[in-house]
PDB file of N, CA and C in Angstrom:
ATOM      1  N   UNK A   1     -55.857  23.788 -62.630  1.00  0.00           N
ATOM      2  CA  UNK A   1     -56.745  23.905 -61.479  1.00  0.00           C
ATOM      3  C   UNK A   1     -57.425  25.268 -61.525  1.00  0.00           C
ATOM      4  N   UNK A   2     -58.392  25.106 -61.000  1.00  0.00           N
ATOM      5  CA  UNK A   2     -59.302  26.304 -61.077  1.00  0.00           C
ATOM      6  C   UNK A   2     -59.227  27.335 -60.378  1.00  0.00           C
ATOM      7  N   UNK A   3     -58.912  28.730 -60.574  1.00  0.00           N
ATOM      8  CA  UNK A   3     -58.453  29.580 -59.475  1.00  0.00           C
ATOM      9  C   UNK A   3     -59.376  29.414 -58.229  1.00  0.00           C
ATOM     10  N   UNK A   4     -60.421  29.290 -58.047  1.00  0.00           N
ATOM     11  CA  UNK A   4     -61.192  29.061 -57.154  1.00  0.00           C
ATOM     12  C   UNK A   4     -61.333  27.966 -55.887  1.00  0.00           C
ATOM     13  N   UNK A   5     -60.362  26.683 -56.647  1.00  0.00           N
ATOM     14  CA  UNK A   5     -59.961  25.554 -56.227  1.00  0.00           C
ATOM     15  C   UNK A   5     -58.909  25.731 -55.047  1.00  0.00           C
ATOM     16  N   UNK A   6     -58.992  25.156 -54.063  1.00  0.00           N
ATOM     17  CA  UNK A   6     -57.908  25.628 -52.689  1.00  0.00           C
ATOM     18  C   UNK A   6     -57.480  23.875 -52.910  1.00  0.00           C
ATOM     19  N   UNK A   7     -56.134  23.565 -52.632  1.00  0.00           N
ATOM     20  CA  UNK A   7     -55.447  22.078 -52.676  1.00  0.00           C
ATOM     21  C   UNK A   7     -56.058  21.422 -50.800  1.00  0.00           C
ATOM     22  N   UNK A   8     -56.434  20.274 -50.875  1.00  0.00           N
ATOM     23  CA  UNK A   8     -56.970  19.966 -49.556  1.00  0.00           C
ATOM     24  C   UNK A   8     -55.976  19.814 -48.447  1.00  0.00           C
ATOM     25  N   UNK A   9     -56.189  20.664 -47.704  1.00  0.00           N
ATOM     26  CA  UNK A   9     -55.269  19.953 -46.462  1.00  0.00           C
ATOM     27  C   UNK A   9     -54.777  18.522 -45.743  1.00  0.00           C
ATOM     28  N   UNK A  10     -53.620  18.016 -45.648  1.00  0.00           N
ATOM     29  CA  UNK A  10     -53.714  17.289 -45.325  1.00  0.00           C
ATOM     30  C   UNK A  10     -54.547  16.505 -43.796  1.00  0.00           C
ATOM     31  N   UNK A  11     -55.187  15.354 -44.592  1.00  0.00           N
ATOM     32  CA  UNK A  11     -55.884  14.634 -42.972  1.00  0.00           C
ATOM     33  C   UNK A  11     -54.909  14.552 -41.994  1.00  0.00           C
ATOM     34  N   UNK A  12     -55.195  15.113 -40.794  1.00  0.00           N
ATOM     35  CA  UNK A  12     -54.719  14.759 -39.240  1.00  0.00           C
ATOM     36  C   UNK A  12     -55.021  13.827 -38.775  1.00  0.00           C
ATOM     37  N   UNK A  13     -54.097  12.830 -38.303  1.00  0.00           N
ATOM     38  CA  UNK A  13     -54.663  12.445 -37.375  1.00  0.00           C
ATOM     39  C   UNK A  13     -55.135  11.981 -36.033  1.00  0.00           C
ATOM     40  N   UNK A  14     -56.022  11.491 -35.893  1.00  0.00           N
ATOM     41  CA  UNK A  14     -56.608  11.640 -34.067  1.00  0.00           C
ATOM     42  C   UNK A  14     -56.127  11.003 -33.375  1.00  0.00           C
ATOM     43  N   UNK A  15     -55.326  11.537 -32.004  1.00  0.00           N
ATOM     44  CA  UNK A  15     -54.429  11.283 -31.473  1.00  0.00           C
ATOM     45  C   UNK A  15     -55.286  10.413 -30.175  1.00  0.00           C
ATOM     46  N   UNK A  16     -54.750   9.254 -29.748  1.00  0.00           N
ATOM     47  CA  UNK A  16     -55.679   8.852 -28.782  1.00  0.00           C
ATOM     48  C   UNK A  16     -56.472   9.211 -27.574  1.00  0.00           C
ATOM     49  N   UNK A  17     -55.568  10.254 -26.989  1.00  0.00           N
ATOM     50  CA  UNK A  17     -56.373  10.883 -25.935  1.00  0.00           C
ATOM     51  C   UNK A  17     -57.489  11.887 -26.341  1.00  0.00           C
ATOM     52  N   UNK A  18     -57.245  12.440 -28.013  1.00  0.00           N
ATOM     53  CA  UNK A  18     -59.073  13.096 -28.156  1.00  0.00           C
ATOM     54  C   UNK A  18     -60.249  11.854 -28.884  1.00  0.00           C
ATOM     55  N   UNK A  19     -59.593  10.555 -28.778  1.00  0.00           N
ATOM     56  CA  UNK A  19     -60.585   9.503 -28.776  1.00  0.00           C
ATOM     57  C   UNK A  19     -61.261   9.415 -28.045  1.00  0.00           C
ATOM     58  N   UNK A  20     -60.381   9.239 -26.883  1.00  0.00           N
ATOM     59  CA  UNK A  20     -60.730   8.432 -25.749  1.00  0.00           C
ATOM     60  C   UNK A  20     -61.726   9.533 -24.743  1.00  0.00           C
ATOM     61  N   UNK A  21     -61.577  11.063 -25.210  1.00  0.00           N
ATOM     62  CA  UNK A  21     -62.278  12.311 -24.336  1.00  0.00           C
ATOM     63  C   UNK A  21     -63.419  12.112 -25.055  1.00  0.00           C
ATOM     64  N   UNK A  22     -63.806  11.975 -26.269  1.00  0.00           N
ATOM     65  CA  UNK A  22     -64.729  11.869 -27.064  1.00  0.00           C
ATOM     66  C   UNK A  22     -65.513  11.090 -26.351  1.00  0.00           C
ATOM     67  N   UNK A  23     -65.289   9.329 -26.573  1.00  0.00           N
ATOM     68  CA  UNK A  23     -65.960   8.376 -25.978  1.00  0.00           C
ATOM     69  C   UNK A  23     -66.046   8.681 -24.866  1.00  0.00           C
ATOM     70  N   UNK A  24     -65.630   9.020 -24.081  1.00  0.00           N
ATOM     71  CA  UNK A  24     -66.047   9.397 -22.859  1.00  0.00           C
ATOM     72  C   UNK A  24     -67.318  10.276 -22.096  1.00  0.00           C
ATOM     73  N   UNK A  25     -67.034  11.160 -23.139  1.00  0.00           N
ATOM     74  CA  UNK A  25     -68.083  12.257 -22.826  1.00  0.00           C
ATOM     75  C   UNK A  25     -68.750  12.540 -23.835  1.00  0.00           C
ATOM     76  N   UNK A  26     -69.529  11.253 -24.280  1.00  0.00           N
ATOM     77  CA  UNK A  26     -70.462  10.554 -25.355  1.00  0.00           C
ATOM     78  C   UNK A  26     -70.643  11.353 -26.476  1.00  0.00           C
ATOM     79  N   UNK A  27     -69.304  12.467 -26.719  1.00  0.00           N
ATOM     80  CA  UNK A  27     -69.814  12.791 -28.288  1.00  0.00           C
ATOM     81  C   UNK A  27     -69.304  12.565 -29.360  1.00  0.00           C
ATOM     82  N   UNK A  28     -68.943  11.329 -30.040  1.00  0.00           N
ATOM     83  CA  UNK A  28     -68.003  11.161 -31.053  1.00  0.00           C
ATOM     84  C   UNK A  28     -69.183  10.887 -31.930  1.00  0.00           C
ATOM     85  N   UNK A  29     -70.570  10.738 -31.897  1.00  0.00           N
ATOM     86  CA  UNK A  29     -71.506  11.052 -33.112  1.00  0.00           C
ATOM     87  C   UNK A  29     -71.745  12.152 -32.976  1.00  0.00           C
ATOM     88  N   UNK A  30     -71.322  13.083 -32.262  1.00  0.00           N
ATOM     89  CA  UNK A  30     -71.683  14.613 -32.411  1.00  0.00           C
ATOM     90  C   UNK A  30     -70.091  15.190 -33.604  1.00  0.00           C
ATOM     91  N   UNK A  31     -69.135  14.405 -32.801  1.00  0.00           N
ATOM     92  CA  UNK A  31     -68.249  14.525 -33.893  1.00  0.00           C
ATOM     93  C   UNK A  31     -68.132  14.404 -34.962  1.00  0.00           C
ATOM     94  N   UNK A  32     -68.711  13.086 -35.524  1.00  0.00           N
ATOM     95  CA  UNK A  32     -68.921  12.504 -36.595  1.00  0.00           C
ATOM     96  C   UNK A  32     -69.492  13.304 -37.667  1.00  0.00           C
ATOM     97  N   UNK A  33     -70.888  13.661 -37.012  1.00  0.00           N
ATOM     98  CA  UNK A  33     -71.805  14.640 -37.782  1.00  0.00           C
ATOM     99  C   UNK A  33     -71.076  15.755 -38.252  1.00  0.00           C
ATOM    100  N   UNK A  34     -69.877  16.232 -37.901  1.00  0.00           N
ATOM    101  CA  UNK A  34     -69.583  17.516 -38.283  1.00  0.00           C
ATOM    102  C   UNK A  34     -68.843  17.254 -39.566  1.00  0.00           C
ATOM    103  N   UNK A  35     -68.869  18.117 -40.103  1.00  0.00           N
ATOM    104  CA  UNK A  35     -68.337  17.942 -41.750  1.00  0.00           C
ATOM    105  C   UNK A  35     -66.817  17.659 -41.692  1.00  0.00           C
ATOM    106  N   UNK A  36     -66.207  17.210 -42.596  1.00  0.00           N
ATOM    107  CA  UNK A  36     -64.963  16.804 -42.424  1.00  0.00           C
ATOM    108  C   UNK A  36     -64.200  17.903 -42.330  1.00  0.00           C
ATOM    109  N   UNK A  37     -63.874  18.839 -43.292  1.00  0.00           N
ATOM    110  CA  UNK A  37     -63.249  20.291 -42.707  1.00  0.00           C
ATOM    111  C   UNK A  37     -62.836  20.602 -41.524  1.00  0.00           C
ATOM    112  N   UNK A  38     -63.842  20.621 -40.433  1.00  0.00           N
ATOM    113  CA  UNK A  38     -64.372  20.728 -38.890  1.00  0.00           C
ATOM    114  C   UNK A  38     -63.324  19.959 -38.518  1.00  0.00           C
ATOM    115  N   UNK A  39     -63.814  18.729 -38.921  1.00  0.00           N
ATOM    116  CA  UNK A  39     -62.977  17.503 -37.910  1.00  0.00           C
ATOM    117  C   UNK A  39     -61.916  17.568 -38.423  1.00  0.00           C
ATOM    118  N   UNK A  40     -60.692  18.217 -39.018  1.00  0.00           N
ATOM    119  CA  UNK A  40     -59.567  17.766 -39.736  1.00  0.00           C
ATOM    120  C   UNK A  40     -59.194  19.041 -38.753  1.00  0.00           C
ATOM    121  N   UNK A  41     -60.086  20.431 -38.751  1.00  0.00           N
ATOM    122  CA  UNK A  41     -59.713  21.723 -38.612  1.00  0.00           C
ATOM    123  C   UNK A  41     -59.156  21.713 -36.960  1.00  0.00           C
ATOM    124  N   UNK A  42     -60.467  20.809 -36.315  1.00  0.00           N
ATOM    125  CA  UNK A  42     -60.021  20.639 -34.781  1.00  0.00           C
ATOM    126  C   UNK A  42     -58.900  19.871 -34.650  1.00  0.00           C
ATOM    127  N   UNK A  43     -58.553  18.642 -35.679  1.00  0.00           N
ATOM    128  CA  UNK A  43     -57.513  17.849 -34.965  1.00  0.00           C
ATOM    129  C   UNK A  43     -56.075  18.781 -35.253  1.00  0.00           C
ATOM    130  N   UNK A  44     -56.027  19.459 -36.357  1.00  0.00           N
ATOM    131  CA  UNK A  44     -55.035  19.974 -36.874  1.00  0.00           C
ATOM    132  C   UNK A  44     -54.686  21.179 -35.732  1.00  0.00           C
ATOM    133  N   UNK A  45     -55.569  21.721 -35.022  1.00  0.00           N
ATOM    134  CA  UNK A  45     -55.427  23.233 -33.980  1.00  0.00           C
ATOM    135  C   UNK A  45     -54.842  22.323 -32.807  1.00  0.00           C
ATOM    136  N   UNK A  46     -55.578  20.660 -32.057  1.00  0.00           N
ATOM    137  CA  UNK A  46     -54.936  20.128 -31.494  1.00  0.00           C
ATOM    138  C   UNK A  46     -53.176  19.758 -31.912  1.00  0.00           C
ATOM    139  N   UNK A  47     -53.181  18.975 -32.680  1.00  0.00           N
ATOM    140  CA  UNK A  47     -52.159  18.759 -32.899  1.00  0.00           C
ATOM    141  C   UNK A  47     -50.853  19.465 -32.696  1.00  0.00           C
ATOM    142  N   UNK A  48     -51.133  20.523 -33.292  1.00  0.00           N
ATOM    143  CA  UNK A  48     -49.950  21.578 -33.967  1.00  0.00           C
ATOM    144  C   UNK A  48     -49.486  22.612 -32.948  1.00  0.00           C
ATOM    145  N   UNK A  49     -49.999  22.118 -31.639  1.00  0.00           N
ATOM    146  CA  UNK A  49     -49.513  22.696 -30.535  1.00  0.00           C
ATOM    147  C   UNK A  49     -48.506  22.115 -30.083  1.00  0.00           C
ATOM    148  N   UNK A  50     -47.498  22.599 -29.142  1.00  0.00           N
ATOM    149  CA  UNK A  50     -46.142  21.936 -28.520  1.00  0.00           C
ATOM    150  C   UNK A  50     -46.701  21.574 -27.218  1.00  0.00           C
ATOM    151  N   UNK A  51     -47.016  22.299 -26.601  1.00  0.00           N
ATOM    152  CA  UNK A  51     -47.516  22.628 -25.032  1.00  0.00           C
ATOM    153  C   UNK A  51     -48.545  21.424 -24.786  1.00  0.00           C
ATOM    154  N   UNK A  52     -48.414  20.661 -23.923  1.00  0.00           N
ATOM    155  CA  UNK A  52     -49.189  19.609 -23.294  1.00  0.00           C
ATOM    156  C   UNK A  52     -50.194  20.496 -22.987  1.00  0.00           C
ATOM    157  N   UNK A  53     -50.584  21.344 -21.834  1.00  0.00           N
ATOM    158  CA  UNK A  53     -51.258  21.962 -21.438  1.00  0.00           C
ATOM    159  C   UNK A  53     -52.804  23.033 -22.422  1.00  0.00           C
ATOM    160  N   UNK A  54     -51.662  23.463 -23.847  1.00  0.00           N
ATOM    161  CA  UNK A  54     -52.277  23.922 -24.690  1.00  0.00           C
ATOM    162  C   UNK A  54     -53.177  22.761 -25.444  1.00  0.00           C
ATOM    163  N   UNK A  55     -52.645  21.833 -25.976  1.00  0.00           N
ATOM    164  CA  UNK A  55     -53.254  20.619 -26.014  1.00  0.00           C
ATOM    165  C   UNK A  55     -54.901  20.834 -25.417  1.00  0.00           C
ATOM    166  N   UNK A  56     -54.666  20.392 -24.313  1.00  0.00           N
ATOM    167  CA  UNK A  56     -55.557  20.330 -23.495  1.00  0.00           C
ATOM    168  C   UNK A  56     -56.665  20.878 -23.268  1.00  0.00           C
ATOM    169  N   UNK A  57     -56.236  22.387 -23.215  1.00  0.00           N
ATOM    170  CA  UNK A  57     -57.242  23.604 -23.244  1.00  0.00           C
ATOM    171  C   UNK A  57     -58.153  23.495 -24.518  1.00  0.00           C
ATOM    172  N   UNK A  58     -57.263  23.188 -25.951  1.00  0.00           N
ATOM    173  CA  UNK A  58     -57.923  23.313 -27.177  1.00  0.00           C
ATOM    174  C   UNK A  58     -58.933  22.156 -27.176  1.00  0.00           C
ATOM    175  N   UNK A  59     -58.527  20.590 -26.898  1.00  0.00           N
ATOM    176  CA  UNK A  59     -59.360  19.675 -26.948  1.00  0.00           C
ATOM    177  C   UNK A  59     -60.565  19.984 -25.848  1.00  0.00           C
ATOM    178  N   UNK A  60     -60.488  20.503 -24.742  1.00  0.00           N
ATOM    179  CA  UNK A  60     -61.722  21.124 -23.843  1.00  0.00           C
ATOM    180  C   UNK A  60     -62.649  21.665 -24.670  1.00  0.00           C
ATOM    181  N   UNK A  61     -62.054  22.690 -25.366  1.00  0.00           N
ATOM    182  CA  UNK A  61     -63.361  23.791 -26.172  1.00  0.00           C
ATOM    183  C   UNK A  61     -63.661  23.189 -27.242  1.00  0.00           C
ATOM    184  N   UNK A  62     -62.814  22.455 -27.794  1.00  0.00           N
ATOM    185  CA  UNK A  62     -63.832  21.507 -28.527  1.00  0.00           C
ATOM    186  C   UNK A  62     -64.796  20.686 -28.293  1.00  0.00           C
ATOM    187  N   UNK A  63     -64.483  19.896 -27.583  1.00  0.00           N
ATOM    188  CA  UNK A  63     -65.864  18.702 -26.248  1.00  0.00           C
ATOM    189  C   UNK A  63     -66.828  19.749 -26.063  1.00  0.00           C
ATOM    190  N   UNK A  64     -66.743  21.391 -25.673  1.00  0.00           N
ATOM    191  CA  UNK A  64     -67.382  22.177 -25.052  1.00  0.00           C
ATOM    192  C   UNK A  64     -68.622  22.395 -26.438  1.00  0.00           C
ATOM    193  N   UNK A  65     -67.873  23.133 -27.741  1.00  0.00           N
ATOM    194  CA  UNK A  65     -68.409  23.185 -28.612  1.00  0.00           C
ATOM    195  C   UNK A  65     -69.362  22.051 -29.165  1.00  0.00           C
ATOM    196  N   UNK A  66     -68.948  21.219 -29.545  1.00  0.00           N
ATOM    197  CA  UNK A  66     -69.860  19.538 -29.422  1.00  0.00           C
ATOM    198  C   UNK A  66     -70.918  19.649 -28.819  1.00  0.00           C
ATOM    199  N   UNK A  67     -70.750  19.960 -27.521  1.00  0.00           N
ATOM    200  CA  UNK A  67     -71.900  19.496 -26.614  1.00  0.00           C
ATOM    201  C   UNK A  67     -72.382  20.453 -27.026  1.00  0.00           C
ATOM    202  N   UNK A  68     -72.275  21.754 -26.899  1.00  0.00           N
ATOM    203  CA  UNK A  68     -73.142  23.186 -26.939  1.00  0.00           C
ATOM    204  C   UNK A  68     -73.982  22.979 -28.414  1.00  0.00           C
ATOM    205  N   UNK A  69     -73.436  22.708 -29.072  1.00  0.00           N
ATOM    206  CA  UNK A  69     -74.104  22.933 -31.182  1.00  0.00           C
ATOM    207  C   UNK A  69     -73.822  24.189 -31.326  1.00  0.00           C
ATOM    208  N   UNK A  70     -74.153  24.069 -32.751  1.00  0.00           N
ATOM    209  CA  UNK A  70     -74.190  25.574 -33.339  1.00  0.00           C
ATOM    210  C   UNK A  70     -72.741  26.468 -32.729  1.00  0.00           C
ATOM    211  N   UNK A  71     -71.832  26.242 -32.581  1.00  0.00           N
ATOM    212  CA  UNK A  71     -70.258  26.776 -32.653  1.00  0.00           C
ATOM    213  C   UNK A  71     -69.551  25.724 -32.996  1.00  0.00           C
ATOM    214  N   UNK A  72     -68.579  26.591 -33.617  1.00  0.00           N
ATOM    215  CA  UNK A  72     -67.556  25.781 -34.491  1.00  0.00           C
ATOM    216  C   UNK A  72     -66.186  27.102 -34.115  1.00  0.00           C
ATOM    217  N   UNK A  73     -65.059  27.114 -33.723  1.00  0.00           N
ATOM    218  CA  UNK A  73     -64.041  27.307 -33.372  1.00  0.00           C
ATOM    219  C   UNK A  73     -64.452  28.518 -32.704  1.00  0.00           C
ATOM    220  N   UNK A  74     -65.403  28.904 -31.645  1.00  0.00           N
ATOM    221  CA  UNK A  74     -65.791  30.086 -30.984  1.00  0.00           C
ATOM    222  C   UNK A  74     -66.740  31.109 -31.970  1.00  0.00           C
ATOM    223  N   UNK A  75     -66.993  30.113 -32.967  1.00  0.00           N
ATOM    224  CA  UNK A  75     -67.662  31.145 -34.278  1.00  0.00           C
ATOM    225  C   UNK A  75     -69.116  30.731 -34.412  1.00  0.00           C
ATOM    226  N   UNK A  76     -70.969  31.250 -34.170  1.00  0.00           N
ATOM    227  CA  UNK A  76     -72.065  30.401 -34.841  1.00  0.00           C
ATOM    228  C   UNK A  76     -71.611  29.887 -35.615  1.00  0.00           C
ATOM    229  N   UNK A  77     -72.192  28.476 -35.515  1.00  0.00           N
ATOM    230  CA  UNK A  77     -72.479  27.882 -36.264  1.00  0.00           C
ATOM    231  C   UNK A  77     -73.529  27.313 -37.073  1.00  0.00           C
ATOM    232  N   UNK A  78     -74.307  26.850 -37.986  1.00  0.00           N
ATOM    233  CA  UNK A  78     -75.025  25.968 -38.565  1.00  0.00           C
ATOM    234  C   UNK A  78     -75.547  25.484 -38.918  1.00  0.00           C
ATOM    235  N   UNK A  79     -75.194  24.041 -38.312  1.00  0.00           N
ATOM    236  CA  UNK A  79     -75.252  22.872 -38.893  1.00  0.00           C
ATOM    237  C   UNK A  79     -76.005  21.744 -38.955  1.00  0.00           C
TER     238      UNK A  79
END
């Protein structure tokens, strides 16, 4: 492998309640559009929390980011 080469993270995956926030608050083609990285990067920051509450907060700023464009984990973005 090529020193340059990083091994891919494993896919996360989407837990039903950031489906169902998605569809809801009509952006899961805003989701879509985002490169897979993105979408693996958000489910994986969701996920890998213990805290219901933390959960929560993280899937918010994501919906938030979505809607807004151009940020990606509080960082410009883009795309």
């Amino acid at each position: 492998m090529s020193p340059r080469l990083r091994p891919l993270r494993p896919r996360e995956p989407m837990p039903d309640f950031v489906r169902e926030a998605l569809e809801e608050r009509g952006l899961t083609e805003k989701y879509e559009a985002r490169p897979p990285y993105q979408r693996n990067d958000y489910l994986l920051w969701i996920n890998k929390v213990k805290r219901e509450e933390t959960k929560r907060k993280h899937l918010e700023q994501m919906l938030e980011e979505l809607e807004a464009g151009g940020v990606y984990m509080g960082m410009k973005w883009n795309g």
